[in-house]
Protein backbone atom coordinates (compact mmCIF):
# COMPACT_ATOMS: atom_id res chain seq x y z
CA UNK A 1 20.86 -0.96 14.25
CA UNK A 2 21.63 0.24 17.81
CA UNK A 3 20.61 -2.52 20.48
CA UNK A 4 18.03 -0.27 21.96
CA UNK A 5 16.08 -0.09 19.05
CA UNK A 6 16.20 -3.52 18.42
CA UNK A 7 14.60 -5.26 21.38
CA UNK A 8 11.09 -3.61 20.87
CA UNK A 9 11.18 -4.04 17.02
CA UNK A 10 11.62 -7.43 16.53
CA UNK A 11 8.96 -8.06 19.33
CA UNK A 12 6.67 -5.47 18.05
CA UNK A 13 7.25 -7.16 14.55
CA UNK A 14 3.48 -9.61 13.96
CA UNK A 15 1.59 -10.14 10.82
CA UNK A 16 -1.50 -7.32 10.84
CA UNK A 17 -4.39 -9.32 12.37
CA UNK A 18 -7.55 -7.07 11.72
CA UNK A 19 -5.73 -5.94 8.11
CA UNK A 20 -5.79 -9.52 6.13
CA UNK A 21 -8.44 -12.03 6.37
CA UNK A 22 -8.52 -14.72 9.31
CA UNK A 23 -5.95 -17.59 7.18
CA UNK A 24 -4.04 -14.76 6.57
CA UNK A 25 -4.18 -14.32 2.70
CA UNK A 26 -5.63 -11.02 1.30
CA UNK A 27 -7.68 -11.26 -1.45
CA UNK A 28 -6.35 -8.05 -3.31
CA UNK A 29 -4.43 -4.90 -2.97
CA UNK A 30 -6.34 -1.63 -3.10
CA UNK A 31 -4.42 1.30 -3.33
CA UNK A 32 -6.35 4.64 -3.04
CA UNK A 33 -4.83 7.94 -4.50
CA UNK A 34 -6.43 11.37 -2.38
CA UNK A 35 -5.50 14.24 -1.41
CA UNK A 36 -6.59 16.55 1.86
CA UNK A 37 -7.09 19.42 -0.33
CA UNK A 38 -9.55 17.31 -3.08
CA UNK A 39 -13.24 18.15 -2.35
CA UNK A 40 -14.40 15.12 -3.79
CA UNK A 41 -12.09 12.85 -1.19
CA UNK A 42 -13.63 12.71 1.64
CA UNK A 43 -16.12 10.30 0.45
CA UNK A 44 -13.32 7.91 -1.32
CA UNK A 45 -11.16 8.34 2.19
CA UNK A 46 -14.61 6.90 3.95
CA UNK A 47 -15.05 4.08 1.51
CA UNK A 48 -11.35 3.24 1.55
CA UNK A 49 -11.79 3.10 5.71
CA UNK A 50 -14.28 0.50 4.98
CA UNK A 51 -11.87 -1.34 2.71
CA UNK A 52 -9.79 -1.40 5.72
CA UNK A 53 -12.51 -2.48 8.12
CA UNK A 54 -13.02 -5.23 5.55
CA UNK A 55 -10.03 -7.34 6.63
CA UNK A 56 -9.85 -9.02 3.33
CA UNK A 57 -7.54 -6.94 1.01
CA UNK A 58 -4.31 -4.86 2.00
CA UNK A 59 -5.74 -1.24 1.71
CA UNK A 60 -2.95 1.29 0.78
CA UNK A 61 -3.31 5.42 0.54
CA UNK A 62 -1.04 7.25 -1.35
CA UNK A 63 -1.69 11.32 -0.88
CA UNK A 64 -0.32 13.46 -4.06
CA UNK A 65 1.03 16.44 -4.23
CA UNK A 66 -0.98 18.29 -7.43
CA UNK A 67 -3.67 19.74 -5.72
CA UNK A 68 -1.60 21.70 -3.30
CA UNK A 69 -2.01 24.64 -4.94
CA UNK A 70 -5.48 25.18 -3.92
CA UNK A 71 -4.78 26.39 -0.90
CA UNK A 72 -3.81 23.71 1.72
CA UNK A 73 -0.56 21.56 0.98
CA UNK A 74 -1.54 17.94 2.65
CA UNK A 75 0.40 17.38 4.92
CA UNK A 76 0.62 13.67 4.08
CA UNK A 77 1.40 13.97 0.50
CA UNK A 78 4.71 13.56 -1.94
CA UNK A 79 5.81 13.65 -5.07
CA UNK A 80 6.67 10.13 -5.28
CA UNK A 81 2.96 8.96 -4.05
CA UNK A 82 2.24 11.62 -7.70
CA UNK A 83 5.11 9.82 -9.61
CA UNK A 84 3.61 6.14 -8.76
CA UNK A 85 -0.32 7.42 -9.92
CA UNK A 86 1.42 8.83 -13.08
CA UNK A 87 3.34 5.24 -13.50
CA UNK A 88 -0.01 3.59 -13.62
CA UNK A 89 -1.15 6.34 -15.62
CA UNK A 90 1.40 5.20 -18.41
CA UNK A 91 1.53 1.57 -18.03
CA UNK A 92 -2.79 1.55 -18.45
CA UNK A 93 -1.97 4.07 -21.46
CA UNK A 94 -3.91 7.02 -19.69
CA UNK A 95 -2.79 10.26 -20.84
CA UNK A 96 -4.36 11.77 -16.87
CA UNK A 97 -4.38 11.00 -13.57
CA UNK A 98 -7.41 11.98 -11.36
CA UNK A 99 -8.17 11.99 -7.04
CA UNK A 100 -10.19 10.18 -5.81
CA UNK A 101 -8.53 7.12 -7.45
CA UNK A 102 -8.13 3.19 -6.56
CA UNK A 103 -5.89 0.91 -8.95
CA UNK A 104 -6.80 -2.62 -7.37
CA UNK A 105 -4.19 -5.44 -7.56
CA UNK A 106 -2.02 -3.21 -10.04
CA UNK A 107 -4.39 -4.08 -13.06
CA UNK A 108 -7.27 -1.15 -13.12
CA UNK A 109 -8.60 1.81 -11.86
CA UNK A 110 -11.67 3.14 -10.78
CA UNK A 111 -13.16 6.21 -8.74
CA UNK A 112 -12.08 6.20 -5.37
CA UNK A 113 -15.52 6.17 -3.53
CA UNK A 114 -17.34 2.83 -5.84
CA UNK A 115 -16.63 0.65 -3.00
CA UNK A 116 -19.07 -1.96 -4.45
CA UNK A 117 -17.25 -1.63 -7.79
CA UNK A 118 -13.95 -1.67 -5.85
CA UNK A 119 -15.57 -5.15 -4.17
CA UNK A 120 -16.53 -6.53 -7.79
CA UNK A 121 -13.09 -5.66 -9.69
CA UNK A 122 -11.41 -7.66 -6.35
CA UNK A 123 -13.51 -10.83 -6.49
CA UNK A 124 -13.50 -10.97 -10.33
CA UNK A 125 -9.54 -10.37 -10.38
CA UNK A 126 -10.14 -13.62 -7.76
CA UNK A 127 -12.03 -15.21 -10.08
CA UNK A 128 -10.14 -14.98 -13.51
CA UNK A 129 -7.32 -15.54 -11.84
CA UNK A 130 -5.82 -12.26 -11.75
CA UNK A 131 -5.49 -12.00 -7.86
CA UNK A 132 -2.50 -12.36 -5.73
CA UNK A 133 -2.06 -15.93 -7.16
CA UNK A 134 1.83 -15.62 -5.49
CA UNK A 135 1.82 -16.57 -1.72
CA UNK A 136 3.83 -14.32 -0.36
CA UNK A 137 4.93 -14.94 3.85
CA UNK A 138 7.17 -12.48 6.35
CA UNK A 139 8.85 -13.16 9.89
CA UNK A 140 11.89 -12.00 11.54
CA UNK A 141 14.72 -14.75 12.05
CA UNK A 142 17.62 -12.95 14.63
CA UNK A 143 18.66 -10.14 13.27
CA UNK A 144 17.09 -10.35 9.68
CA UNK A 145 13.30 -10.24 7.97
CA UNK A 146 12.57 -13.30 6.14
CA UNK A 147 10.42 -12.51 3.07
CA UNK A 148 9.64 -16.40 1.74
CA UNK A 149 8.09 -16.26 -1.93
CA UNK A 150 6.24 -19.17 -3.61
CA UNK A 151 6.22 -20.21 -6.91
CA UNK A 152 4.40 -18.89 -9.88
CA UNK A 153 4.57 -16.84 -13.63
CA UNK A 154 6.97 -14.34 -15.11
CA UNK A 155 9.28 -11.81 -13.27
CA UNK A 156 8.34 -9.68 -10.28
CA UNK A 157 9.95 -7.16 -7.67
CA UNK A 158 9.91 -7.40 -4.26
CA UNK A 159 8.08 -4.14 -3.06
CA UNK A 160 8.33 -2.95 0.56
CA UNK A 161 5.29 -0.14 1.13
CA UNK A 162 5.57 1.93 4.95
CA UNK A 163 2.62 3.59 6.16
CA UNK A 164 0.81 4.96 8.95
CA UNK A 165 -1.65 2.84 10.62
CA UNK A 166 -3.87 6.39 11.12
CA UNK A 167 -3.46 10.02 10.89
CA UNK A 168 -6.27 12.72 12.19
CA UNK A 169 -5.77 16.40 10.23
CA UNK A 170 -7.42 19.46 11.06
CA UNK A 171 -7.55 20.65 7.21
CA UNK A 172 -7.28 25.09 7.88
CA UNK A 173 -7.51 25.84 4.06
CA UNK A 174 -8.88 24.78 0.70
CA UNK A 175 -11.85 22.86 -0.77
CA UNK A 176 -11.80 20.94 2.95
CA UNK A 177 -11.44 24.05 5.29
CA UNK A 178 -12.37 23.56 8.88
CA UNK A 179 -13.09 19.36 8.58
CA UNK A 180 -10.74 17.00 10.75
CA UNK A 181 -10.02 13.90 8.75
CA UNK A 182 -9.04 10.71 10.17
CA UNK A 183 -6.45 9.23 7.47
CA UNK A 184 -5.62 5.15 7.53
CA UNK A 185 -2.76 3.67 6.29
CA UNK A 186 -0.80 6.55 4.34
CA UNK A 187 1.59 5.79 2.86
CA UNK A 188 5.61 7.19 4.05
CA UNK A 189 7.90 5.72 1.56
CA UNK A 190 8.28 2.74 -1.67
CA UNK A 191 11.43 0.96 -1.46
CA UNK A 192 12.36 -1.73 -4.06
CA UNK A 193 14.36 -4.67 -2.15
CA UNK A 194 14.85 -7.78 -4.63
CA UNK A 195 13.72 -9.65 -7.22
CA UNK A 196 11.71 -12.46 -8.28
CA UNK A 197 12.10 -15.11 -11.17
CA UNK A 198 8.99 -16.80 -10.76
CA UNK A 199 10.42 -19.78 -8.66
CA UNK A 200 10.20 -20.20 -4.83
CA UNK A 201 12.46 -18.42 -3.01
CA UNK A 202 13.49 -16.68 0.34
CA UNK A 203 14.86 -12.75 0.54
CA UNK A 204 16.37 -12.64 3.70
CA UNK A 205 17.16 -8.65 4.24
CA UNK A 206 18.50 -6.84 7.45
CA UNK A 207 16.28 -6.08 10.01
CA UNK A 208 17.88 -2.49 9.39
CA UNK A 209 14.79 -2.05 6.42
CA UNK A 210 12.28 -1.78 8.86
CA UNK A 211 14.16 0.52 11.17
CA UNK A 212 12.40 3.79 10.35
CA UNK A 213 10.95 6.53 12.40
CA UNK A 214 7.39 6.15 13.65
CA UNK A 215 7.23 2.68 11.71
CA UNK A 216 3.74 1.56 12.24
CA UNK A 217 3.13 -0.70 9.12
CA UNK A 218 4.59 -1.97 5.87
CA UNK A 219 2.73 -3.95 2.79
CA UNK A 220 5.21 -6.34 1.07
CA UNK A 221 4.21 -6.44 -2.73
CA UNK A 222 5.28 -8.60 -5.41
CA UNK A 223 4.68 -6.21 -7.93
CA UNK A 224 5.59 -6.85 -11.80
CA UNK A 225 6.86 -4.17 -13.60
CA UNK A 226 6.79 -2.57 -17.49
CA UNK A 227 10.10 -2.12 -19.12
CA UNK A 228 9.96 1.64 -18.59
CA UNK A 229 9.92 0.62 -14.85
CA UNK A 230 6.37 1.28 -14.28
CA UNK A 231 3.99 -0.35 -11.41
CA UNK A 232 2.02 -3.15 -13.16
CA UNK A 233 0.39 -6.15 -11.97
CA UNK A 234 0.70 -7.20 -8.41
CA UNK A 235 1.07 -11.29 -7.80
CA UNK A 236 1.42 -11.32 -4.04
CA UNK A 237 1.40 -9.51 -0.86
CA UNK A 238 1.60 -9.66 2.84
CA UNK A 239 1.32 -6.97 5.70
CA UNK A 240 3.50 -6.65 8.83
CA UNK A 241 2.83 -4.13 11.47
CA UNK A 242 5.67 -2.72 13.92
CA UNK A 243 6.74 -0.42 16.38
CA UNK A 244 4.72 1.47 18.28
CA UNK A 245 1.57 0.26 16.64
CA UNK A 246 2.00 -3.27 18.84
């Protein structure tokens, strides 16, 4: 990491206030699957902005590539956002994937825009258990990020998710010609950094991991996964924001 690069990260580096809840603990992970060029978004992208307003769950958007075709390739979509909606896809045994789409805490999906159905699956995950049960803390320490994970069930990875705190698009073609969007928290790039046994435990990783381009965000996600590899149920999370979002 070059020195002058260093200096404003680490100081930049703080735990997203107005993302999380005021003790700091989300109550769930939402992550929204859209696309600029779906018709049927822009209501889901509203909703999810409400999610965000929230400041109870860690709100995640993942743009796909599929519906390109139409006309207007978003300009905040990849084929790895498509390949994670497909990996839920196969771990909940669907045979297809659909936008607007929210999977909430790993576990389920529903449509994109039921924001009071989004609200209910959260607090009944909270209530059966099934929420981020995992507590799950981040802070730089020198020259490294701390990632300190409690105890808890099973086997786990350590997830870190990069996003954009907000991106405005003038969409030019397809179903959305001539409407300017306002996008929050798209996602850049899923990077796998450790592993989890179920006991407490400490990842301490270079401070080189959240040394990207533009870095505005990142969701840390202790994610479970099927023995294909597939995303499955989320146990904990945390949310730092960087860079020049500070």
């Amino acid at each position: 990491m070059s020195p002058r690069f260093m200096i404003p990260l680490i100081a930049g580096l703080a735990f997203a206030g107005p993302l999380l809840a005021e003790d700091g603990t989300p109550k769930g992970v939402v992550e929204l699957f859209t696309a600029q060029g779906c018709a049927s978004c822009p209501p889901a992208d509203a909703a999810f902005r409400k999610l965000v307003s929230q400041g109870n769950v860690i709100a995640l958007a993942y743009h796909v590539d599929y519906w390109n075709y139409l006309g207007w390739a978003d300009t905040l979509s990849s084929k790895e956002n498509t390949e994670r909606q497909y990996g839920y896809a196969r771990m909940m045994g669907r045979s297809n994937v659909y936008t607007p789409q929210v999977i909430v805490n790993g576990r389920d999906h529903l449509a994109g825009a039921d924001l009071a159905g989004i609200n209910g699956k959260i607090n009944g995950y909270a209530d059966e258990g099934k929420g981020l049960t995992v507590p799950v803390s981040a802070r730089m320490s020198g020259d490294e990020l701390e990632i300190k994970l409690g105890a808890g069930q099973g086997k786990a990875n350590v997830v870190i998710v990069y996003f954009d705190k907000e991106k405005t698009i003038d969409v030019e073609k397809g179903e959305n010609s001539g409407q300017k969007i306002s996008y929050l928290h798209s996602v850049t790039d899923v990077e796998t950094v450790g592993m989890w046994d179920g006991k407490a435990t400490t990842l301490t990783l270079p401070a080189s991991v959240m040394e990207k381009p533009d870095l505005e965000g990142s969701a840390i996600l202790l994610q479970s996964v099927t023995d294909n590899g597939d995303p499955g149920a989320i146990l904990g999370a945390t949310v730092v924001m960087a860079g020049k979002n500070i």
